[in-house]
N, C-alpha and C. Protein backbone atom coordinates (compact mmCIF):
# COMPACT_ATOMS: atom_id res chain seq x y z
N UNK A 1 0.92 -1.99 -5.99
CA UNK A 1 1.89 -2.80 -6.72
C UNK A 1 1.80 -4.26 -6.28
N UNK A 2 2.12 -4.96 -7.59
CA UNK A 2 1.74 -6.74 -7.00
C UNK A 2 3.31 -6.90 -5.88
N UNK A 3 2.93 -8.49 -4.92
CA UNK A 3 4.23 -7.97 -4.40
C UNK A 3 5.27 -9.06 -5.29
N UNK A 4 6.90 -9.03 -4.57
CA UNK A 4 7.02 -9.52 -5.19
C UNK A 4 7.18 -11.12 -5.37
N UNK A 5 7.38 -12.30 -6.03
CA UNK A 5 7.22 -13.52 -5.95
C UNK A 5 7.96 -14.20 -4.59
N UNK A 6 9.01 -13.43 -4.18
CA UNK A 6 10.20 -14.27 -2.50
C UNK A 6 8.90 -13.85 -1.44
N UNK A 7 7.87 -12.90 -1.38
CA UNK A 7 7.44 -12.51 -0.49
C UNK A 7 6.40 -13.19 -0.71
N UNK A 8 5.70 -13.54 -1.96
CA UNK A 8 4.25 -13.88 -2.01
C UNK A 8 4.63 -15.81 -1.45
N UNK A 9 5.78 -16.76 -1.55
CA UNK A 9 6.68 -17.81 -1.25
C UNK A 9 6.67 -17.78 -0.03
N UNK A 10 7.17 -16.58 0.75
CA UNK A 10 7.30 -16.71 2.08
C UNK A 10 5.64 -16.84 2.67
N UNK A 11 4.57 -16.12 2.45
CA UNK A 11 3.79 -15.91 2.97
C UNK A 11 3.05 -17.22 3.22
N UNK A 12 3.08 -17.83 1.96
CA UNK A 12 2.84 -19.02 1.24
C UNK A 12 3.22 -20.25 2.43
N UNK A 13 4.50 -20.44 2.48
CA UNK A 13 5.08 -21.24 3.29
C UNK A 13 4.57 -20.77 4.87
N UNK A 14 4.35 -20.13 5.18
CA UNK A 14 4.24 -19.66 6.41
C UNK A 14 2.59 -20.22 6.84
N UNK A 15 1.79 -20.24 5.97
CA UNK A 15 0.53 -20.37 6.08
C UNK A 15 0.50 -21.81 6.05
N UNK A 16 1.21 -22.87 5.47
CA UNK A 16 1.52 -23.83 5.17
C UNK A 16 2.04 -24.75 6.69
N UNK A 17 3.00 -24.17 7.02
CA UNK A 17 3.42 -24.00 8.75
C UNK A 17 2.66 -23.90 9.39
N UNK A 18 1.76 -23.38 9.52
CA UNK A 18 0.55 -22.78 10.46
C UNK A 18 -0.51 -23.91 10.33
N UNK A 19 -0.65 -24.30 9.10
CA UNK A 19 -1.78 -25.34 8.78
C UNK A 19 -1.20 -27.09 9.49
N UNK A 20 -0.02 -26.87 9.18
CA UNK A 20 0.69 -28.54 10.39
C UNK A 20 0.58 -27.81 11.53
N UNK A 21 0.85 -27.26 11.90
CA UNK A 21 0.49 -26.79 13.38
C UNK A 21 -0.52 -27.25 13.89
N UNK A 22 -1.96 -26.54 13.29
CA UNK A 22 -2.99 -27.06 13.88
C UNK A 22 -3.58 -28.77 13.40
N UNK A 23 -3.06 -28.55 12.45
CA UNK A 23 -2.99 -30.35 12.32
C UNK A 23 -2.50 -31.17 13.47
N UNK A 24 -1.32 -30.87 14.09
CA UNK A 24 -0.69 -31.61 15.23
C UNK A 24 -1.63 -31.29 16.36
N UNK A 25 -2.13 -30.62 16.37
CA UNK A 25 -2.70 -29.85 17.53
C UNK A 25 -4.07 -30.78 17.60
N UNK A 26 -4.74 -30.91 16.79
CA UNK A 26 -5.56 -31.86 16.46
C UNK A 26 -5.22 -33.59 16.80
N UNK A 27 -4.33 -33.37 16.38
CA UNK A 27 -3.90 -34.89 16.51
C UNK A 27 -4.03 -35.41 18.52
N UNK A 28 -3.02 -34.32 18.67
CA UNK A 28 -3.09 -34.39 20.26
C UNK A 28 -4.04 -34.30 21.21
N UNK A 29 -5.46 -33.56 20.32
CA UNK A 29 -6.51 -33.31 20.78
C UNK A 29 -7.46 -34.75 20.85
N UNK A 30 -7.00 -35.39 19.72
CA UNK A 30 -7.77 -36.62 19.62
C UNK A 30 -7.34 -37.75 20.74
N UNK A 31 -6.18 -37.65 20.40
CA UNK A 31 -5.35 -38.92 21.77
C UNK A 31 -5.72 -38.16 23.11
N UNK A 32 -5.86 -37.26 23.80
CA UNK A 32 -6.12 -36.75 25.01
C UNK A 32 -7.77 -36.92 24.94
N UNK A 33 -8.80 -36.89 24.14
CA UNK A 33 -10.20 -37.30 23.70
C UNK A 33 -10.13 -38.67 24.30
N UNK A 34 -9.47 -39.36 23.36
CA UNK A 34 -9.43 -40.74 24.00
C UNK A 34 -8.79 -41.44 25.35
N UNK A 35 -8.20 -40.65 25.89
CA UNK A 35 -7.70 -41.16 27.06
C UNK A 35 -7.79 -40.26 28.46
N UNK A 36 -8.43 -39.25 27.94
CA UNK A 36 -8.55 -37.92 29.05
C UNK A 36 -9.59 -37.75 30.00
N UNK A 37 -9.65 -36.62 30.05
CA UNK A 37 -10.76 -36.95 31.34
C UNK A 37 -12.32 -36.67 30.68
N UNK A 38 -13.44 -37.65 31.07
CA UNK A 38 -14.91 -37.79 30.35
C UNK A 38 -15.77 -36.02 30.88
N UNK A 39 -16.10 -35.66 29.69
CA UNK A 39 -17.17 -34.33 30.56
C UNK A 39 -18.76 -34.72 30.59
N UNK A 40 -19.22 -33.73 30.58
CA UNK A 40 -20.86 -33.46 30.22
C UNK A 40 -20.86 -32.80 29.21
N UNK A 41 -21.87 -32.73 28.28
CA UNK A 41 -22.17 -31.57 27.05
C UNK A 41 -22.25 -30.59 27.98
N UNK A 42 -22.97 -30.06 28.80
CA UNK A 42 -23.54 -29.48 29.70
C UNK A 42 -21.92 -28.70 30.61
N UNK A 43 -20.90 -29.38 30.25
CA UNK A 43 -19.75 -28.83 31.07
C UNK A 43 -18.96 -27.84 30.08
N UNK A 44 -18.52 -27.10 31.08
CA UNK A 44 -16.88 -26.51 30.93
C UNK A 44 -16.15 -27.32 30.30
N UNK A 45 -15.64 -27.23 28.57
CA UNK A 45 -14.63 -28.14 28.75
C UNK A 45 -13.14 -27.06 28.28
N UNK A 46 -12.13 -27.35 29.11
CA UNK A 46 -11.12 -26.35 29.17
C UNK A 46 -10.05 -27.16 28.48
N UNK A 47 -9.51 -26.90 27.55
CA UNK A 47 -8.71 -27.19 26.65
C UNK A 47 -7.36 -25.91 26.41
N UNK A 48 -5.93 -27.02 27.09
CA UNK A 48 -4.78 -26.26 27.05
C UNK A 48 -3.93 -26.15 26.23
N UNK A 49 -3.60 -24.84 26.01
CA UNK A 49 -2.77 -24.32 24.56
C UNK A 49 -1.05 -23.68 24.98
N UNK A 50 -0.45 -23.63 23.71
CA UNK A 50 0.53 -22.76 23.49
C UNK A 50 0.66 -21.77 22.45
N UNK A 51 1.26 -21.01 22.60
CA UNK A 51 1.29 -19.74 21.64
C UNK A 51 2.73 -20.02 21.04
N UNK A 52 2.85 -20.65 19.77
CA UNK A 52 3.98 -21.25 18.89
C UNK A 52 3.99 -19.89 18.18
N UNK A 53 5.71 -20.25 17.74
CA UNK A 53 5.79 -19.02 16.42
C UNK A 53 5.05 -19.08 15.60
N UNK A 54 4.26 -20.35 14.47
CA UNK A 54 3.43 -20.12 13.89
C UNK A 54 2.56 -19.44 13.72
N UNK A 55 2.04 -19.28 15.31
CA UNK A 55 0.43 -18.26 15.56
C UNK A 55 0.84 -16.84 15.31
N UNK A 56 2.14 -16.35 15.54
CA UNK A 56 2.42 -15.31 15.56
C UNK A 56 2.18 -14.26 14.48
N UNK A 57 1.69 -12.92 14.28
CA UNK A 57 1.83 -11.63 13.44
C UNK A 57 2.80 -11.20 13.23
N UNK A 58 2.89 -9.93 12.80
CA UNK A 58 4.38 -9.22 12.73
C UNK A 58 4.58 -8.32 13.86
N UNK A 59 3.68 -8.06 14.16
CA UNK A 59 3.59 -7.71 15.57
C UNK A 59 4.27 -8.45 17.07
N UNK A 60 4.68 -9.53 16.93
CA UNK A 60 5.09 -11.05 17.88
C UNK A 60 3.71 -10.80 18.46
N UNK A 61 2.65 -11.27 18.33
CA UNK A 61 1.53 -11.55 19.48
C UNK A 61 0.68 -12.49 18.34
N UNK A 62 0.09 -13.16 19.26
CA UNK A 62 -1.09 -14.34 18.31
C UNK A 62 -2.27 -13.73 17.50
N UNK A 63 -1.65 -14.55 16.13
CA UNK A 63 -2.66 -13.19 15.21
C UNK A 63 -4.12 -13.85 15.71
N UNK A 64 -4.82 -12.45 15.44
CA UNK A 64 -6.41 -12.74 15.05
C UNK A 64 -6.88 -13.93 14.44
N UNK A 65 -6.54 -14.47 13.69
CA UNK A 65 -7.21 -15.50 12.67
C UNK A 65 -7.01 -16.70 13.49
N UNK A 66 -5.87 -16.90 14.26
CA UNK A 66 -5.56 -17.64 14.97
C UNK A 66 -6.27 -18.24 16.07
N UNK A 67 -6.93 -16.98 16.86
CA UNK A 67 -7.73 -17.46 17.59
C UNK A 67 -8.76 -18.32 17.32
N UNK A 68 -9.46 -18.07 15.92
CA UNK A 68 -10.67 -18.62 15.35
C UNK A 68 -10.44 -20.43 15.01
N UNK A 69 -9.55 -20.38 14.79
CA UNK A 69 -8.44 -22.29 14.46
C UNK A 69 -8.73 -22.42 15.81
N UNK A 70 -8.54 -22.26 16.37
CA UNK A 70 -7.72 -22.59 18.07
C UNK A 70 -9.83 -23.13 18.56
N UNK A 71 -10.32 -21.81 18.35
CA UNK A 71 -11.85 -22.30 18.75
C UNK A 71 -12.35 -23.41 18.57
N UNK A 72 -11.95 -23.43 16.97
CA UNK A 72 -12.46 -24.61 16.21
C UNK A 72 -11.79 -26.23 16.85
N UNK A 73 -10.76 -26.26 17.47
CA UNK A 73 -9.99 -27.13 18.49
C UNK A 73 -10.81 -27.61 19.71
N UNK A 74 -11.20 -26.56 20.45
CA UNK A 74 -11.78 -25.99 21.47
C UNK A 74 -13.02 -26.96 21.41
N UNK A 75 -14.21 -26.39 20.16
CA UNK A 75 -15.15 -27.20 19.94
C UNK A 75 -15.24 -28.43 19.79
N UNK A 76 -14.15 -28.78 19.28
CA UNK A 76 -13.96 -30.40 18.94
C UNK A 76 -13.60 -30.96 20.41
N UNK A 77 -13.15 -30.23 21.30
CA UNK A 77 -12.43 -31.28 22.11
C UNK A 77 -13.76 -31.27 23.10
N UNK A 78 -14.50 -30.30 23.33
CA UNK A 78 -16.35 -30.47 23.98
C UNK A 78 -16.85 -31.42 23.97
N UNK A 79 -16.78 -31.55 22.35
CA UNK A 79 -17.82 -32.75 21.47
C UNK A 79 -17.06 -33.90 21.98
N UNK A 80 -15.99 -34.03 21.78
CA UNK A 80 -15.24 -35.44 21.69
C UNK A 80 -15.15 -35.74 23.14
N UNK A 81 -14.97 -35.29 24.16
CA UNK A 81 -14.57 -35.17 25.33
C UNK A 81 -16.44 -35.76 26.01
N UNK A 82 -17.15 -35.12 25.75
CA UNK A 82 -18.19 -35.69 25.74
C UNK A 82 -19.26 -36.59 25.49
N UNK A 83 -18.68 -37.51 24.44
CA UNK A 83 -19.17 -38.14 23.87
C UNK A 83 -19.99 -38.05 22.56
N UNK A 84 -20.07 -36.70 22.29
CA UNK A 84 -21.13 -36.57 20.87
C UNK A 84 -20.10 -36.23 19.75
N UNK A 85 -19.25 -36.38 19.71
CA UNK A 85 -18.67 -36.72 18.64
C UNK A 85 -18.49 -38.12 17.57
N UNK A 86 -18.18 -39.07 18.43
CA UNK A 86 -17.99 -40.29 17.81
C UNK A 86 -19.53 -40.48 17.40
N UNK A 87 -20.70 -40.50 18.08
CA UNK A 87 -22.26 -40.27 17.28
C UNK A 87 -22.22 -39.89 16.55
N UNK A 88 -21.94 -38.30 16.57
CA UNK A 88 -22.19 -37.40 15.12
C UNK A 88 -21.25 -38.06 14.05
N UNK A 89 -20.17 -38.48 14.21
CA UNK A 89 -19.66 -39.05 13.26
C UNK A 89 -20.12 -40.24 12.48
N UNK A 90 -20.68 -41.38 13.20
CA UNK A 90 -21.24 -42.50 12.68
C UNK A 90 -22.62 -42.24 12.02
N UNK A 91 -23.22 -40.81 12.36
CA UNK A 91 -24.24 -40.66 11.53
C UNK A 91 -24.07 -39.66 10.07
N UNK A 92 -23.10 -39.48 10.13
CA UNK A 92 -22.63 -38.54 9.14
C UNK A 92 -23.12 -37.12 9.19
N UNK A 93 -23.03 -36.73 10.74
CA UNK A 93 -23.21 -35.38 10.97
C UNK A 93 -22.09 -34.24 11.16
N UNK A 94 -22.21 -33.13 10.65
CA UNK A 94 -20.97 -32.24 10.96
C UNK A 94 -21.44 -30.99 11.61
N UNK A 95 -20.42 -30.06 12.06
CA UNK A 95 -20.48 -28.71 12.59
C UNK A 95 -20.01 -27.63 11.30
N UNK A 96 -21.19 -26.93 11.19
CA UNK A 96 -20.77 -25.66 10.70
C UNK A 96 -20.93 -24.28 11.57
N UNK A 97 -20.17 -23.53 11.13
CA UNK A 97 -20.27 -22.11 11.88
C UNK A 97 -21.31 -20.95 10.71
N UNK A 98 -22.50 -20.52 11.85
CA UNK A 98 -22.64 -19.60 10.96
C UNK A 98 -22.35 -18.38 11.00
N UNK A 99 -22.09 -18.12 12.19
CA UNK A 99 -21.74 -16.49 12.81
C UNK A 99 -21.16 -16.53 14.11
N UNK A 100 -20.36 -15.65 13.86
CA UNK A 100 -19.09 -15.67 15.24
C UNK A 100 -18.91 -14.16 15.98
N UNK A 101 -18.39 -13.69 16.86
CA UNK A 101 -18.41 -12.47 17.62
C UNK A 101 -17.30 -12.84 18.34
N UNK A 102 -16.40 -12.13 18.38
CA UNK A 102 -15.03 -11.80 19.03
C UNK A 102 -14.86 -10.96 19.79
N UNK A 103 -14.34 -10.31 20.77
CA UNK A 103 -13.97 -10.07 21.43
C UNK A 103 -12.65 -9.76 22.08
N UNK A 104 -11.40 -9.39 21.47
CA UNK A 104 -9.91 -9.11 22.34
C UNK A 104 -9.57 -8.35 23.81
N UNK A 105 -9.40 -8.61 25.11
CA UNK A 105 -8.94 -8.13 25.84
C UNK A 105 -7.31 -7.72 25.61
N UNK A 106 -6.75 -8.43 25.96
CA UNK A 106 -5.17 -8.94 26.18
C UNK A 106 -4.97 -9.59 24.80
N UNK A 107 -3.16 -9.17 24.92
CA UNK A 107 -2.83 -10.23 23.44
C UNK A 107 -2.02 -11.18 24.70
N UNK A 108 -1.54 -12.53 23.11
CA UNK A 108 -1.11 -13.58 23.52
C UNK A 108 0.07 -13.34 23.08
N UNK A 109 1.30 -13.73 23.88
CA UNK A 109 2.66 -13.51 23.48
C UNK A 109 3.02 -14.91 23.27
N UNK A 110 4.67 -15.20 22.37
CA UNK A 110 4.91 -16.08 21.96
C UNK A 110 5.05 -16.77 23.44
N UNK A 111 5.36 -18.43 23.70
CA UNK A 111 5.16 -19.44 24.25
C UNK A 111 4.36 -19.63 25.64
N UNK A 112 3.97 -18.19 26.15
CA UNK A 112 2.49 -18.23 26.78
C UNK A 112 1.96 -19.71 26.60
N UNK A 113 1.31 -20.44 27.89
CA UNK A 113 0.28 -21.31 27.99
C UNK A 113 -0.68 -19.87 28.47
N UNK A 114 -2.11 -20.96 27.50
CA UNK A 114 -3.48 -20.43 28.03
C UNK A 114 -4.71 -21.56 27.53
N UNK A 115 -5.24 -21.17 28.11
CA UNK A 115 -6.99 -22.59 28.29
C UNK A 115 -7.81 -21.63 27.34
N UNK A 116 -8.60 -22.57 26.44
CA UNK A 116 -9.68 -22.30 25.72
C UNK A 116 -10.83 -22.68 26.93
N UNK A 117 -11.35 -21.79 27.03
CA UNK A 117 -12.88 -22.47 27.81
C UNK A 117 -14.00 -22.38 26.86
N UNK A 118 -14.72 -23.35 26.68
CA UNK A 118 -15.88 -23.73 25.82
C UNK A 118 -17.26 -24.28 26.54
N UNK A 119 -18.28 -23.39 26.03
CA UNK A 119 -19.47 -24.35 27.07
C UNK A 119 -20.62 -23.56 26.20
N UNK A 120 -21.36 -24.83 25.88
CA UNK A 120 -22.58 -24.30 25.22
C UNK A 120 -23.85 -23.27 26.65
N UNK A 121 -23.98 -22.92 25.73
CA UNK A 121 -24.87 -21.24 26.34
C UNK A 121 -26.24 -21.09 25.94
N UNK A 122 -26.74 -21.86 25.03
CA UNK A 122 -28.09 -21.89 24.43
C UNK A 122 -28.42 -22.62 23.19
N UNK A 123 -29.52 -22.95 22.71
CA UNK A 123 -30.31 -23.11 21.70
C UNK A 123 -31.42 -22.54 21.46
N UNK A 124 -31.81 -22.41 19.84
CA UNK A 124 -32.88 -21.77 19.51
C UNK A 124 -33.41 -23.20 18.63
N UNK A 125 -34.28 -22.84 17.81
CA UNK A 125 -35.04 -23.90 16.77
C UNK A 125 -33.83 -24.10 15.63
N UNK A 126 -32.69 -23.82 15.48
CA UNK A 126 -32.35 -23.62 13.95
C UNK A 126 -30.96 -23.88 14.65
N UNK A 127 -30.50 -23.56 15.69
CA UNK A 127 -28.71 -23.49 15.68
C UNK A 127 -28.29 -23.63 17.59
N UNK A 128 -27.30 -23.84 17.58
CA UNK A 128 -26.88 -24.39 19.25
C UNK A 128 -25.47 -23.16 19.23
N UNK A 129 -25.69 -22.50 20.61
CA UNK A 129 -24.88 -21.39 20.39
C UNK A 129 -23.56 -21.93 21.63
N UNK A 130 -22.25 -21.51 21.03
CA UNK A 130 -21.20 -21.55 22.43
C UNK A 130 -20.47 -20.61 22.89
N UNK A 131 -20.19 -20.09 23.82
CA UNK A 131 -19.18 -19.22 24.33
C UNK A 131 -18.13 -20.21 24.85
N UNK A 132 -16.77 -19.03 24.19
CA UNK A 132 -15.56 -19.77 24.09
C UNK A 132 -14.53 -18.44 24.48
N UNK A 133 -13.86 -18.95 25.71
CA UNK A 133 -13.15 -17.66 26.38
C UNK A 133 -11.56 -18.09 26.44
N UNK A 134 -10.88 -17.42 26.27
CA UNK A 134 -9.34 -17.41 26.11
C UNK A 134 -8.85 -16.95 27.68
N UNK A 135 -8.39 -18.12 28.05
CA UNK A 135 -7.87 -17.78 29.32
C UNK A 135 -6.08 -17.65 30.05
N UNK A 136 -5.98 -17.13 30.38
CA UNK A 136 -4.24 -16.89 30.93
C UNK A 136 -4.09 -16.33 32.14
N UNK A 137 -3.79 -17.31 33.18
CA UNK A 137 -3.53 -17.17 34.76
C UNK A 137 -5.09 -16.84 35.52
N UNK A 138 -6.19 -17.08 34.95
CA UNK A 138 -7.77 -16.51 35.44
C UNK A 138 -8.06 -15.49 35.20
N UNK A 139 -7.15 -15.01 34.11
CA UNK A 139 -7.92 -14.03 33.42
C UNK A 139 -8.39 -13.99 31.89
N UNK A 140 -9.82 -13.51 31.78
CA UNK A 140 -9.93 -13.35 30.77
C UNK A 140 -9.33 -12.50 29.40
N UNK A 141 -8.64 -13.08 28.30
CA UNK A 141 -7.58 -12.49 27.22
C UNK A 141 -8.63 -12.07 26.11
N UNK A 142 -9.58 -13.27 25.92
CA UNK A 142 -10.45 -12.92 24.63
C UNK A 142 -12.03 -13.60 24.86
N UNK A 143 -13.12 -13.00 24.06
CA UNK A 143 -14.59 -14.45 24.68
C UNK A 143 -14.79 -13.68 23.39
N UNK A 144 -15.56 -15.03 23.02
CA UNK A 144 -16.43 -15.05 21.48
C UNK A 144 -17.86 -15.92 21.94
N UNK A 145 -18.65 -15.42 20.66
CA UNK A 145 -19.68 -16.18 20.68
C UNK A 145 -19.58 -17.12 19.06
N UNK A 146 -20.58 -18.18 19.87
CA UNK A 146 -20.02 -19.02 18.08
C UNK A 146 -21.57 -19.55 17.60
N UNK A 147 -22.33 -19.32 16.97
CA UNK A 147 -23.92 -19.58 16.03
C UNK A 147 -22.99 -20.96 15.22
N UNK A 148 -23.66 -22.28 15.72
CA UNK A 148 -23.26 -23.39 14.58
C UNK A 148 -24.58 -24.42 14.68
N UNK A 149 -24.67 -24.82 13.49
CA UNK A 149 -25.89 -25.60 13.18
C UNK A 149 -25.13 -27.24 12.32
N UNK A 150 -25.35 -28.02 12.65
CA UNK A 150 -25.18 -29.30 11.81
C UNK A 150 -25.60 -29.90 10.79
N UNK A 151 -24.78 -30.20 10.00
CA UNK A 151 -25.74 -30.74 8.60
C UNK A 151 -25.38 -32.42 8.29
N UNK A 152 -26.31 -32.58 7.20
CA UNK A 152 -25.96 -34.09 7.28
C UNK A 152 -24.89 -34.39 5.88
N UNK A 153 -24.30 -35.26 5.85
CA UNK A 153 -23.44 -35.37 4.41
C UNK A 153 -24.32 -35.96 3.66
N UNK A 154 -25.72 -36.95 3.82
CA UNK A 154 -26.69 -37.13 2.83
C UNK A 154 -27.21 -36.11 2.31
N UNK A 155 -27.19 -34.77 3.00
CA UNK A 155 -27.79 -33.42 2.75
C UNK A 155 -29.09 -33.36 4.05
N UNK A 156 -29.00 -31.57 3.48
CA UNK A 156 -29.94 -31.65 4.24
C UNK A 156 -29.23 -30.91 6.36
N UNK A 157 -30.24 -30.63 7.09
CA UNK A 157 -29.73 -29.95 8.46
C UNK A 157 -30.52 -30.93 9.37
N UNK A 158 -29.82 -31.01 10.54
CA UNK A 158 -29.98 -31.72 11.34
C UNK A 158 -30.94 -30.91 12.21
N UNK A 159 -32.33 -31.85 12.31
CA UNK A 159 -33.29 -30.90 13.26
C UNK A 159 -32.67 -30.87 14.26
N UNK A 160 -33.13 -29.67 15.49
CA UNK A 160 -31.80 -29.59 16.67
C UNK A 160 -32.72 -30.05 17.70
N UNK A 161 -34.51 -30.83 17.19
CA UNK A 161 -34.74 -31.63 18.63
C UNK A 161 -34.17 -32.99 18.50
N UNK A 162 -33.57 -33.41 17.45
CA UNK A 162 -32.26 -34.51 17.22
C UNK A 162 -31.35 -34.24 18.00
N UNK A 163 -30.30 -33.13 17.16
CA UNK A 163 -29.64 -32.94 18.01
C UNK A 163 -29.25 -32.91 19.67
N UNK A 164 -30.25 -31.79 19.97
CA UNK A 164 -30.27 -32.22 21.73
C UNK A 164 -30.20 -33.19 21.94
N UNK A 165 -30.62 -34.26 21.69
CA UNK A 165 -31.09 -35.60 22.41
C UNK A 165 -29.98 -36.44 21.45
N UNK A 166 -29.32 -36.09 21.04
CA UNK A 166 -27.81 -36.51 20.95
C UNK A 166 -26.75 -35.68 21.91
N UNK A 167 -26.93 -34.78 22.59
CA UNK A 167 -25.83 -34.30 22.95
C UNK A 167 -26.56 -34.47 24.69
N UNK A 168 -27.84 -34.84 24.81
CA UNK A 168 -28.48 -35.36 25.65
C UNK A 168 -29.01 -33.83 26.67
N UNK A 169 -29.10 -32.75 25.65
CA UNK A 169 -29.24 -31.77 26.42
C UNK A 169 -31.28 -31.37 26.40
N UNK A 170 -31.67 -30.94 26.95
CA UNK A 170 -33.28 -30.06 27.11
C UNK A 170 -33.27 -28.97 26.60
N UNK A 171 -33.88 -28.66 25.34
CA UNK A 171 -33.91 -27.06 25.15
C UNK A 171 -34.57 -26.52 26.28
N UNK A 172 -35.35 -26.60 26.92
CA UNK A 172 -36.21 -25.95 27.74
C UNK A 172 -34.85 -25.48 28.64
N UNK A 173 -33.91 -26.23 28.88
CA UNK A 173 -32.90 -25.96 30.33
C UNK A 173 -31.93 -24.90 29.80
N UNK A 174 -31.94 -24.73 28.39
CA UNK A 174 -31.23 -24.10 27.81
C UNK A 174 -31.74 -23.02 27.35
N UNK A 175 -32.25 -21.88 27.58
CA UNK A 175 -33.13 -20.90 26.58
C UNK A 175 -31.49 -19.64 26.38
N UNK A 176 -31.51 -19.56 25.38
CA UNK A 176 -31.32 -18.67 25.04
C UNK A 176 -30.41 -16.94 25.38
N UNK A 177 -29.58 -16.79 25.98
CA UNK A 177 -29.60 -15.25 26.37
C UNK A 177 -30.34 -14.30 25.07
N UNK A 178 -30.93 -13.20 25.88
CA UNK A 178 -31.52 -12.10 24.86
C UNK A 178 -30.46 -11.41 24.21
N UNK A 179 -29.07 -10.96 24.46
CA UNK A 179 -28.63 -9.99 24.09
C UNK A 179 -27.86 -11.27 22.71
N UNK A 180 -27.94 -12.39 23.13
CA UNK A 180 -27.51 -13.38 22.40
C UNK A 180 -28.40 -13.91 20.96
N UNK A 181 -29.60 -13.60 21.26
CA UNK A 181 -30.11 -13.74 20.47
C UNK A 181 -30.37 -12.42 19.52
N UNK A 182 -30.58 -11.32 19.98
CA UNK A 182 -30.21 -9.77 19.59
C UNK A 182 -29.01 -9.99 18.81
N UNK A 183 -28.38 -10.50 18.81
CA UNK A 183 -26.81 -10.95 18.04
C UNK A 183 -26.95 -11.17 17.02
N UNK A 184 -27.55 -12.40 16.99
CA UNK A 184 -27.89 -13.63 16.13
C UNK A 184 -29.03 -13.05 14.99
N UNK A 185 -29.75 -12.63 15.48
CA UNK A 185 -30.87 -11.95 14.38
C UNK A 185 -30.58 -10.69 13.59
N UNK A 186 -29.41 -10.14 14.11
CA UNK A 186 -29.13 -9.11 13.31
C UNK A 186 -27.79 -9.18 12.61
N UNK A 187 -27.39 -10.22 13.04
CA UNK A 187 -26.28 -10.50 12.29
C UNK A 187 -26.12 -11.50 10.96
N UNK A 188 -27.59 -11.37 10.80
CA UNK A 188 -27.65 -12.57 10.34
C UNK A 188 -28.00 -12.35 8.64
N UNK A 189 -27.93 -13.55 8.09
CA UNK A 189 -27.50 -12.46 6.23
C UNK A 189 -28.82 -13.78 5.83
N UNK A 190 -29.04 -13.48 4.67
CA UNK A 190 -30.43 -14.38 3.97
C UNK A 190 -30.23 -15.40 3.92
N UNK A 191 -30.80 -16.32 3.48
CA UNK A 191 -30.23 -18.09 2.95
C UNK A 191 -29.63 -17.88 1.65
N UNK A 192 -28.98 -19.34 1.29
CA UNK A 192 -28.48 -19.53 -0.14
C UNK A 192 -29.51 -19.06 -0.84
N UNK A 193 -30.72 -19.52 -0.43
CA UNK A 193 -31.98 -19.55 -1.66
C UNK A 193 -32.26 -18.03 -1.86
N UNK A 194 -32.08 -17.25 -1.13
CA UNK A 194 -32.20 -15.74 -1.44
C UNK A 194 -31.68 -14.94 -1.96
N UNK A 195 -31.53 -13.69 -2.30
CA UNK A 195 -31.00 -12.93 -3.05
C UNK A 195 -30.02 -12.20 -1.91
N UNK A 196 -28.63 -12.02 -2.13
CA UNK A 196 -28.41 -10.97 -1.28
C UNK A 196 -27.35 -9.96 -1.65
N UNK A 197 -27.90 -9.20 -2.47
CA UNK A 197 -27.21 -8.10 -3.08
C UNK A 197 -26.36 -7.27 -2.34
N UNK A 198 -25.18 -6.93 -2.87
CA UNK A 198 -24.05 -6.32 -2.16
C UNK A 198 -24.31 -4.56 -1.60
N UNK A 199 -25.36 -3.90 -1.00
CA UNK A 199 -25.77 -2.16 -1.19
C UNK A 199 -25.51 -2.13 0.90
N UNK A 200 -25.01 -0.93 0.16
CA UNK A 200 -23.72 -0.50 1.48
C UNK A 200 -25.25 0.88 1.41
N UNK A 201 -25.60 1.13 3.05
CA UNK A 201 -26.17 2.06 3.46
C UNK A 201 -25.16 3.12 4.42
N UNK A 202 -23.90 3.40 4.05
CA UNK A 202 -23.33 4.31 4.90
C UNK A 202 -23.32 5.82 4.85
């Protein structure tokens, strides 16, 4: 049954809430960018959170989807915190995600503080990979892996021996984990340019 219009309103609004949320969250991320403490690409960068009613399920614990916003925070504050952001920006470069892996230990309860930890983990020829761990009191709550590659707004992907040498990193220093790349190759779906028909082998 469709539901009905007060509920499909509420849901509506609620998602709406959630979206200024991380807007502010952003905002704060940028002013602490600019005045905070300088990293390395090459570093840990630990970025501190709260668990607002917004994030919340019906469950009271921080929904799933939530975490994935919060990453996307996480990443930005690496880049920015490091310096390869304001670059990538003046060249008209961006971050896309192509494939992600999650992980839940622990949930997050409402107004809980906890640290995003973010730190790139490898490169291949095609994409720069990060692990990003959800932390609360030194323990680990959640770790993901994140596959993102950059593109240009003229069009077109940013070769990643560019890249490195914008983010000032060595692929060579960086290879890869296997089980990481075992990930990545099988998780992985065709290009635009291909065909990729919807056939379920179960």
């Amino acid at each position: 049954m469709p539901e009905s219009p007060s509920k499909t309103i509420a849901i509506a609004d609620a998602a709406s809430v959630a979206r200024v949320n991380m807007f502010f969250r952003l905002v704060w991320l940028s002013i602490r960018a600019r005045f905070g403490e300088r990293i390395q690409p090459t570093d840990v960068a630990r970025t501190t959170f709260r668990v607002w009613p917004t994030d919340l399920d019906v469950l009271m614990h921080m929904n799933n989807g939530v975490y994935l916003s919060i990453m996307d925070l996480g990443r930005i504050d690496l880049m920015a915190r490091s310096g390869a952001w304001p670059r990538l920006q003046k060249l008209g470069y961006y971050p896309v995600v192509v494939s992600s892996t999650i992980t839940y230990r622990r949930s997050l309860e409402p107004w809980q503080k906890f640290i995003v930890e973010s730190a790139i983990i490898g490169l291949d020829d095609k994409a720069g990979y990060v692990e990003q761990r959800f932390v609360r009191d030194g323990e680990v709550y959640a770790r993901a892996i994140v596959k993102a590659r950059f593109l240009k707004k003229s069009g077109g992907t940013v070769p990643m021996d560019e890249l490195a040498e914008l983010f000032g990193l060595d692929p060579a220093d960086h290879p890869l984990p296997e089980w990481v790349h075992e990930w990545s190759t099988r998780a992985a779906l065709p290009t635009r340019r291909e065909p990729a028909p919807s056939t379920w082998e179960i």
